[in-house]
Protein backbone atom coordinates (compact mmCIF):
# COMPACT_ATOMS: atom_id res chain seq x y z
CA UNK A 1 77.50 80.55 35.18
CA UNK A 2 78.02 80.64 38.78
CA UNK A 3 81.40 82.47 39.83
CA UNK A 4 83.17 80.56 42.54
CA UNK A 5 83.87 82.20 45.48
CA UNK A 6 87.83 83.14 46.78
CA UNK A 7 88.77 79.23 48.70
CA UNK A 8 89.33 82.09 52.26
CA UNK A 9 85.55 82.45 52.13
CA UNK A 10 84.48 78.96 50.74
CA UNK A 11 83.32 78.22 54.91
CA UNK A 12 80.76 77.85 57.06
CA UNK A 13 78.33 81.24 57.56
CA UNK A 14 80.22 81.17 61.06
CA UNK A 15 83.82 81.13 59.35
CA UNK A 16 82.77 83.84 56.45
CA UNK A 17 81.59 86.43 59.27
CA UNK A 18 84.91 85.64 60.80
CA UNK A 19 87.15 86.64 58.12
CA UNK A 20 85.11 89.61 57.19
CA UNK A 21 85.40 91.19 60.72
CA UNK A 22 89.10 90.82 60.93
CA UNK A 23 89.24 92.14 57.61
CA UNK A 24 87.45 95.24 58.27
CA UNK A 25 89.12 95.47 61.37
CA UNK A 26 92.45 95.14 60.21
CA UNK A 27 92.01 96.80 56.60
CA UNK A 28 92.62 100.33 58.16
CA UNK A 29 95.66 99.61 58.76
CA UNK A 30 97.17 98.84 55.12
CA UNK A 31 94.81 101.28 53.76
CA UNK A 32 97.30 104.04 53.12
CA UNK A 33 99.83 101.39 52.09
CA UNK A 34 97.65 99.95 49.01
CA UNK A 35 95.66 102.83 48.18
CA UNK A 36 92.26 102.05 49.49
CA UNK A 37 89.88 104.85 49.65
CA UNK A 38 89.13 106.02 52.97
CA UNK A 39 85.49 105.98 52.38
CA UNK A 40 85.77 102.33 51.07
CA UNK A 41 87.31 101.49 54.24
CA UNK A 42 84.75 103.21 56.44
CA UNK A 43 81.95 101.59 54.05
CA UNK A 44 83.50 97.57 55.26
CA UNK A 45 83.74 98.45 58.68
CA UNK A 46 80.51 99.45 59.21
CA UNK A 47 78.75 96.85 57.48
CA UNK A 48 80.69 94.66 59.18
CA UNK A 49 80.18 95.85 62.58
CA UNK A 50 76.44 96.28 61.39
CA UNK A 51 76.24 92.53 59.80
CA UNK A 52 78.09 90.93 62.91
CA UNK A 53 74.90 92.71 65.53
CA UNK A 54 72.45 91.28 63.02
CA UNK A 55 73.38 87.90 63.44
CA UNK A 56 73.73 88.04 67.45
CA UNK A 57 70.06 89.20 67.07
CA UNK A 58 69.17 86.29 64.69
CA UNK A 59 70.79 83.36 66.84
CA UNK A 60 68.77 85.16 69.49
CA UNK A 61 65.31 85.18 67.47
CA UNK A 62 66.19 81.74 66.79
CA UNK A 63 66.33 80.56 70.66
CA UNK A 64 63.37 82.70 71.34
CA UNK A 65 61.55 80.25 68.51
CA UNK A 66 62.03 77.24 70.69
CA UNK A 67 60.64 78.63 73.43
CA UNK A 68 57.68 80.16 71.71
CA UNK A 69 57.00 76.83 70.92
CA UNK A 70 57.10 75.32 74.13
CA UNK A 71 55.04 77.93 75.10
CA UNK A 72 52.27 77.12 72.33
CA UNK A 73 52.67 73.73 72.80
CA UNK A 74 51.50 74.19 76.91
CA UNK A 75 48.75 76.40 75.76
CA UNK A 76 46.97 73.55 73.70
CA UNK A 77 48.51 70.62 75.75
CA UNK A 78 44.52 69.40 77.14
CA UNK A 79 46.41 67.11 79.72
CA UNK A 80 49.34 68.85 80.92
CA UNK A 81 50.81 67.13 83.86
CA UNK A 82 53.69 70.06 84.51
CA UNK A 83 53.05 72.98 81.91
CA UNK A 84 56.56 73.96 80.55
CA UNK A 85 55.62 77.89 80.30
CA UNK A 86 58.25 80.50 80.28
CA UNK A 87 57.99 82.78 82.78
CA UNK A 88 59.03 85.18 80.82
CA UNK A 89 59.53 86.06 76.75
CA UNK A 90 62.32 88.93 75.40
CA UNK A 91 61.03 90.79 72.30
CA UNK A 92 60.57 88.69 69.40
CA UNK A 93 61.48 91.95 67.53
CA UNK A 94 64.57 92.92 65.03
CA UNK A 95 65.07 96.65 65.50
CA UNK A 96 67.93 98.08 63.71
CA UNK A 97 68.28 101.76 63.47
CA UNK A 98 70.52 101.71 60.62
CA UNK A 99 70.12 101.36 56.40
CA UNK A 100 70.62 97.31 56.02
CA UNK A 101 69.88 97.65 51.51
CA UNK A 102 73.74 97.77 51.29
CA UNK A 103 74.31 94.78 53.00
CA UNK A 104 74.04 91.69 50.46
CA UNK A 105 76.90 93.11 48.77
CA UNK A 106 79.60 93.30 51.63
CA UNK A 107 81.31 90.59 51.09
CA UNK A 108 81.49 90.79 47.05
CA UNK A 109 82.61 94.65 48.11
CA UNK A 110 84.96 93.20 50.43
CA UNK A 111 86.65 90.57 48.25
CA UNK A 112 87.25 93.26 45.43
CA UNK A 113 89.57 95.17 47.69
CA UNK A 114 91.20 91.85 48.81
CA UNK A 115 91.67 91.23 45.39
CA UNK A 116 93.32 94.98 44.76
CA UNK A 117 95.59 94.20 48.09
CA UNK A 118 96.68 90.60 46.64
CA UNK A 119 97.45 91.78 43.18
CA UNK A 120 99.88 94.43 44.58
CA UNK A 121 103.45 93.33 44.56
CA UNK A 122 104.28 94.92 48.16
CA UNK A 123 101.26 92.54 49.39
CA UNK A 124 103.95 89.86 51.33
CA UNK A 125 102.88 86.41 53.03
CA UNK A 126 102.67 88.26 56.04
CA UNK A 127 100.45 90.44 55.33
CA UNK A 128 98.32 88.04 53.32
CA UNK A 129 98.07 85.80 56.45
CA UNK A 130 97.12 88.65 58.60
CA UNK A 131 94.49 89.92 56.41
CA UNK A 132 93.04 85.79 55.92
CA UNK A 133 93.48 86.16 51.96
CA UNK A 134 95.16 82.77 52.40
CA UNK A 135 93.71 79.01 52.98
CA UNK A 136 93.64 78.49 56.33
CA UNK A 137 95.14 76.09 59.03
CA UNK A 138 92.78 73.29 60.08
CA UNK A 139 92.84 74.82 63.72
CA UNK A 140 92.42 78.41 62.06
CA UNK A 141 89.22 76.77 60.30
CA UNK A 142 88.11 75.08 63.58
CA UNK A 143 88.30 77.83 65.80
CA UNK A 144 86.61 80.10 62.85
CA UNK A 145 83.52 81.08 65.58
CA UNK A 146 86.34 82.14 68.45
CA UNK A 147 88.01 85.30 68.54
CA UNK A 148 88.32 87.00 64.83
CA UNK A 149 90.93 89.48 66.11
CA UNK A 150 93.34 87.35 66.92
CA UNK A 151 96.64 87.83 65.49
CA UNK A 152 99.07 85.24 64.17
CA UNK A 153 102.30 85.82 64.47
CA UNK A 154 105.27 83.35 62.77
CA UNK A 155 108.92 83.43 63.25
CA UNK A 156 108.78 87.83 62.57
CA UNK A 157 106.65 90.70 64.09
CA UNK A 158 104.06 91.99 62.42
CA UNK A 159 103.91 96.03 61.87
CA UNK A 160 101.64 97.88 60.28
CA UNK A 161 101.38 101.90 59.97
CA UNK A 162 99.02 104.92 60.25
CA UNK A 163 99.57 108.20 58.87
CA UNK A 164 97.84 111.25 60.33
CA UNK A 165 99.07 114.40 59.15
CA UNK A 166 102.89 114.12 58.75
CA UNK A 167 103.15 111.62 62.03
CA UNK A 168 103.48 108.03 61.04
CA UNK A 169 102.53 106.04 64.10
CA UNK A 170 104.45 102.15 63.76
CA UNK A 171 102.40 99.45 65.60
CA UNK A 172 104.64 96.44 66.34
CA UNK A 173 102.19 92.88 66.89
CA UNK A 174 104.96 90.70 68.83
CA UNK A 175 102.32 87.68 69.07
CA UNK A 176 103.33 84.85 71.89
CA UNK A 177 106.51 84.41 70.32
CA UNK A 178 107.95 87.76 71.13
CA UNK A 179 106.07 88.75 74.02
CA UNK A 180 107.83 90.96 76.37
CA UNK A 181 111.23 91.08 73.97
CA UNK A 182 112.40 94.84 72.77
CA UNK A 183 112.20 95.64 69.12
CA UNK A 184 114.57 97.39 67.19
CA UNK A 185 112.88 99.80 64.74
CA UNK A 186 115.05 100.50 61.32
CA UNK A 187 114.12 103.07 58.68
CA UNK A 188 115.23 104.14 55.58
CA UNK A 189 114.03 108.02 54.17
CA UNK A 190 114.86 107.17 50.69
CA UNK A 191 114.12 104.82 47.50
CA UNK A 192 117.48 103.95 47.82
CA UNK A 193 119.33 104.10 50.95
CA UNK A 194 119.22 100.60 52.94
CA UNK A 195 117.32 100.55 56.49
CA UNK A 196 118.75 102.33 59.53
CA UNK A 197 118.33 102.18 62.91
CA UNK A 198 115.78 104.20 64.28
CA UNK A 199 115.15 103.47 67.85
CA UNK A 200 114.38 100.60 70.15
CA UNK A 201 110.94 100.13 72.10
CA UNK A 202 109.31 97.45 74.41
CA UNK A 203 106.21 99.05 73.13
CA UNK A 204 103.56 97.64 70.90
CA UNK A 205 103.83 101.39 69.18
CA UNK A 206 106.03 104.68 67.96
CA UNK A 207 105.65 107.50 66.40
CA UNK A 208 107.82 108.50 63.63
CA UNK A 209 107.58 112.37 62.06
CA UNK A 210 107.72 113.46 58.29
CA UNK A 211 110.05 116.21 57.52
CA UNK A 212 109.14 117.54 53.56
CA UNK A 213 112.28 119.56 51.90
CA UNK A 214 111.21 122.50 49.59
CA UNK A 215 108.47 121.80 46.72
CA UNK A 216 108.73 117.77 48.51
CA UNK A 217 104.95 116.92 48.46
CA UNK A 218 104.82 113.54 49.63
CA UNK A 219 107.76 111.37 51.13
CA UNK A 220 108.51 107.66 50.88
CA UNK A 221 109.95 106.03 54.33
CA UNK A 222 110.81 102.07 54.37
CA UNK A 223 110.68 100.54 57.81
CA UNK A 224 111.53 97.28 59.20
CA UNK A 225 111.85 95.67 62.43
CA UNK A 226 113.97 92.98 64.10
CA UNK A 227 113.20 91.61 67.83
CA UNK A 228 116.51 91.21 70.35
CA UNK A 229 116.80 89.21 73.08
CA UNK A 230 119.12 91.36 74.85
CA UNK A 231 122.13 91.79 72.08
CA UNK A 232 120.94 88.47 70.50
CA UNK A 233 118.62 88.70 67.32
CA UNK A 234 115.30 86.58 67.72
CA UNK A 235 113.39 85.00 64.59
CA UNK A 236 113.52 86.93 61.60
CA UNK A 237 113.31 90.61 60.79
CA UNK A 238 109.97 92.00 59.83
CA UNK A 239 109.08 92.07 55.92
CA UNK A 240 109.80 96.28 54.95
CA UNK A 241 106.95 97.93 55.31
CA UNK A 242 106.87 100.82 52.83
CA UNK A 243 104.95 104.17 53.95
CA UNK A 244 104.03 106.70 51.66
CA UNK A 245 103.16 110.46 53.47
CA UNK A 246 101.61 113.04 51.19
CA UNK A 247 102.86 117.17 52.82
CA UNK A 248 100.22 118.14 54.81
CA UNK A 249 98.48 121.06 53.83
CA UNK A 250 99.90 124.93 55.88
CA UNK A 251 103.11 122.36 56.89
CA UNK A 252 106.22 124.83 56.88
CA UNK A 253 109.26 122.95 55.09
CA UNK A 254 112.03 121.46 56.89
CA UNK A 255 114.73 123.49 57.93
């Protein structure tokens, strides 16, 4: 029995390359969010980056076919009027200097974190639509061979968070719809406590720091964000983003 594939990836070759490389190129980013392994992440995006140069070197092989066979087709041609030789041939060679035996598995490696992402509750629309792990538009489908790393961005920024010892660095995608506007950034430092504001920025990121109170190991910060147009609110708020950061090892407590 044949196991039907998710309906994101049931495309064209060109659309299913697509949606793998802005999955692996956007999957570090909610990789601390949903507990992904780091080495699961690092394991997608190079395959991907790996399975993306393969195929520029096959669509190239394939154009070098033709003219091979022009080229045959002079050489035996016993009354050519104009012989339509290429002057010149590029290597009809694949040379990869990397291990390719992992490679038939990306995407079924792929799909099973998509699948951990979409069955955890704090996976919004947002962030499903960012990641592809919905159907997509008829112009998203069209345009499936353009540029994979665009962004979409609806009637709310996007943001998305890195944690790198206890820094938590907030990237803000504003999309057409926001461009140029400033954003104001709202946290909250506990399970409880609704969001505050933080700061505002007309920057596409900040940097946010981790304080750990005695015995604290890790800390759980909620942030959200809300564009102004001057002292006017535009579109919607952000969906919370929640950020877990473990206590860095040697890190002194707060004071």
């Amino acid at each position: 029995m044949t196991t039907k594939s998710p309906f994101f990836l049931t495309k064209s070759e060109a659309f299913r390359l697509a949606w793998l490389i802005n999955f692996a190129d956007k999957l570090p980013d909610y990789a601390v969010q949903f507990g992904i392994p780091q080495a699961w992440v690092d394991e997608i995006v190079a395959s991907s980056s790996l399975l993306e140069r393969i195929m520029k070197i096959l669509d190239n092989m394939i154009g070098q076919a033709k003219k091979v066979r022009l080229f045959k087709d002079a050489l035996f041609d016993q009354n050519p009027a104009e012989p339509n030789v290429p002057v010149e041939l590029e290597a009809f060679t694949l040379e990869l200097d990397a291990d390719v035996s992992s490679l038939p598995n990306v995407f079924k490696r792929a799909i099973a974190i998509a699948e951990i992402i979409l069955a955890n509750p704090l996976c919004s629309d947002i962030i499903k639509t960012d990641l592809k792990l919905v159907k997509p538009t008829t112009t998203e489908a069209i345009e499936a061979s353009g540029n994979p790393h665009q962004s979409v961005v609806g009637n709310a920024p996007i943001i998305k968070a890195k944690v790198a010892g206890n820094v938590v660095t907030l990237t803000i995608k504003r999309g057409d719809r926001f461009s140029g506007l400033m954003a104001n950034v709202f946290v909250s430092r506990t399970a409880t406590d609704e969001v505050a504001y933080l700061t505002s920025t007309n920057k596409s990121s900040i940097t946010d720091r981790a304080t750990f109170a005695e015995g604290v190991q890790f800390v759980t910060y909620t942030y959200q964000v809300q564009m102004m147009n001057g002292d006017v609110p535009e579109g919607d708020a952000s969906e919370k983003l929640i950020v877990v950061v473990p206590k860095p090892i040697g890190l002194p407590p707060a004071a």
